[in-house]
C-alpha atoms as a PDB file:
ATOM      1  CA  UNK A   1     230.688-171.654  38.908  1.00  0.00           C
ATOM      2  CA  UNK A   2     229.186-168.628  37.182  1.00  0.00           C
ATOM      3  CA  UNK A   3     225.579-168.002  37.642  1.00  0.00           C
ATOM      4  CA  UNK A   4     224.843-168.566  34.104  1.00  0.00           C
ATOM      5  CA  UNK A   5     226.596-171.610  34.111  1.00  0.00           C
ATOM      6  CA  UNK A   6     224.372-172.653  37.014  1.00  0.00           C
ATOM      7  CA  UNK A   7     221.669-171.649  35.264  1.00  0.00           C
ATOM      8  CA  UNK A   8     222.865-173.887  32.216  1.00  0.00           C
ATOM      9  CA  UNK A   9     223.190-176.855  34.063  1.00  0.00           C
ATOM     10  CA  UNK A  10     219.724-176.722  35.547  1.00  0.00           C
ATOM     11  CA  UNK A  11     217.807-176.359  32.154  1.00  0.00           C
ATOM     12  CA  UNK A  12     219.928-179.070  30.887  1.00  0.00           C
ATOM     13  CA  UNK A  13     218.554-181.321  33.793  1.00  0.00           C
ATOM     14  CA  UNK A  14     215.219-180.422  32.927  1.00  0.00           C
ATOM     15  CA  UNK A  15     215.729-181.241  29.307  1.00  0.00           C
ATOM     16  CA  UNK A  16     217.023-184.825  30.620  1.00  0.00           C
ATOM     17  CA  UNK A  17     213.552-185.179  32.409  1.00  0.00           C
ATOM     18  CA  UNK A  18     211.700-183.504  29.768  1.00  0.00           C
ATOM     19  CA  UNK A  19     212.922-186.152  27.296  1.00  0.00           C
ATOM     20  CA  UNK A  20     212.066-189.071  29.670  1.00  0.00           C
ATOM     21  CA  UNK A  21     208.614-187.863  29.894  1.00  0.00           C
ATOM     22  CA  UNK A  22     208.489-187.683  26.224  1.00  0.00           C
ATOM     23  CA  UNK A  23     209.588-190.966  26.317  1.00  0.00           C
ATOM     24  CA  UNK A  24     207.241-192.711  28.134  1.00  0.00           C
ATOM     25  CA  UNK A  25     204.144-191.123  27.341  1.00  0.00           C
ATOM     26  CA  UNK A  26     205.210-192.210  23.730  1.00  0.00           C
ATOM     27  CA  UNK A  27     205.336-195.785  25.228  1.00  0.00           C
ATOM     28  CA  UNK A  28     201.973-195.681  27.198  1.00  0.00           C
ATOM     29  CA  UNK A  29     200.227-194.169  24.016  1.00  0.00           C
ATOM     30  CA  UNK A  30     201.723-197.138  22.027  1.00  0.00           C
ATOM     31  CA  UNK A  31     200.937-199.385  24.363  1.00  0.00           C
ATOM     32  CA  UNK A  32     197.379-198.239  24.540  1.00  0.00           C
ATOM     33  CA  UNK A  33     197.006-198.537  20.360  1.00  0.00           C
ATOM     34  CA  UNK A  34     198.552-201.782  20.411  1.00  0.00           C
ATOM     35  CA  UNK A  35     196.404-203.577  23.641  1.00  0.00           C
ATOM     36  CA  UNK A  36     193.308-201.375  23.518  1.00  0.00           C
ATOM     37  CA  UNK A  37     191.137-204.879  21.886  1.00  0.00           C
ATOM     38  CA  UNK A  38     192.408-207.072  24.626  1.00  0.00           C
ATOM     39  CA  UNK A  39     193.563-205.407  27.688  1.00  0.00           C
ATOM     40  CA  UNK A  40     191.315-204.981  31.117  1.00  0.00           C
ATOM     41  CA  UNK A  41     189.451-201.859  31.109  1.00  0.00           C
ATOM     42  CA  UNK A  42     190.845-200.927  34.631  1.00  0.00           C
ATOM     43  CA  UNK A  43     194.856-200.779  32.405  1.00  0.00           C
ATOM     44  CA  UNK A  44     193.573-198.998  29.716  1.00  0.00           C
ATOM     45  CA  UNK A  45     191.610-196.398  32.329  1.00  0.00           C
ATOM     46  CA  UNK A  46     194.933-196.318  34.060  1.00  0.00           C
ATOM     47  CA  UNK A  47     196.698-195.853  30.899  1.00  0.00           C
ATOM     48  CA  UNK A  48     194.735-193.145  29.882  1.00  0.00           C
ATOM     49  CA  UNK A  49     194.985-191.533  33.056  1.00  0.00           C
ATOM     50  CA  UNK A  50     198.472-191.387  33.316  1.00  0.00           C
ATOM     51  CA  UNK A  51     198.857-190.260  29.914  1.00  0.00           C
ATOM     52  CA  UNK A  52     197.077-187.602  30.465  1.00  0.00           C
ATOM     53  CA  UNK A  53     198.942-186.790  34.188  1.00  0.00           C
ATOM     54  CA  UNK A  54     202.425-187.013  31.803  1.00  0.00           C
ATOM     55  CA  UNK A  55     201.147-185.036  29.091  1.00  0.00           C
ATOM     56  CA  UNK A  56     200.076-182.120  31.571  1.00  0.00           C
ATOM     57  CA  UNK A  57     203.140-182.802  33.286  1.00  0.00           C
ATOM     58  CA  UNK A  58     205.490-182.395  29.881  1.00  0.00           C
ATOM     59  CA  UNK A  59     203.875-179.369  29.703  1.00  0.00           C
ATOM     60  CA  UNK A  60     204.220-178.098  33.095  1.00  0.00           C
ATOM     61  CA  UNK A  61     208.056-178.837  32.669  1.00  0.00           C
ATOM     62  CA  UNK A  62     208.375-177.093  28.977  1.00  0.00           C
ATOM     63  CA  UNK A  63     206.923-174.052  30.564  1.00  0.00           C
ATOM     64  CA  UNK A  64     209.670-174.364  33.755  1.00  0.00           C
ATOM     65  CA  UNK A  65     212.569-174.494  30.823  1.00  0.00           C
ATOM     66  CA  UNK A  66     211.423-171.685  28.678  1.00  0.00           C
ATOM     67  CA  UNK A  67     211.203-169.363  32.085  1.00  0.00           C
ATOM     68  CA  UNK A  68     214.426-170.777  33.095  1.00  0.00           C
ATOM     69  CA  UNK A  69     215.617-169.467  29.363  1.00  0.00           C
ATOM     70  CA  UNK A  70     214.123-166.817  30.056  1.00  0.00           C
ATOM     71  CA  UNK A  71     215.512-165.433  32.874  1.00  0.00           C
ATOM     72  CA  UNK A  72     219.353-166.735  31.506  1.00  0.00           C
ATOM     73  CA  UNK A  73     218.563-164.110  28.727  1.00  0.00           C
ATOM     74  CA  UNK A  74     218.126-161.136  31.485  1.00  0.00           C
ATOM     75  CA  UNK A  75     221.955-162.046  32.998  1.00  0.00           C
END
């Protein structure tokens, strides 16, 4: 395999994770608007939290891809 081809496949895996990120920080944020009124304040804390770890993470990754793009533009 070519290096660009390499390179290819590797942003297309961190699409795949990208997108499952997306995913379930959609999920947590609709979890927290639909069980803020009832829920334990230690689950919505925890929610909070780790929809703010997956958000920063989402980022993290989007910046990743658009080096990896990036760099596939200099071959």
């Amino acid at each position: 395999m070519s290096q660009v081809d390499v390179l290819k496949e590797k942003i297309a895996y961190l699409k795949l994770w990208l997108g499952i990120m997306v995913v379930t920080d959609i999920s947590l944020v609709g979890w927290l608007l639909g069980n803020y009124a009832v829920a334990n304040r230690a689950l919505i804390v925890g929610d909070m939290a780790a929809v703010l770890i997956i958000s920063f993470g989402i980022y993290v990754l989007h910046k990743r891809i658009e080096k990896e793009i990036e760099s596939l533009k200099e071959l």
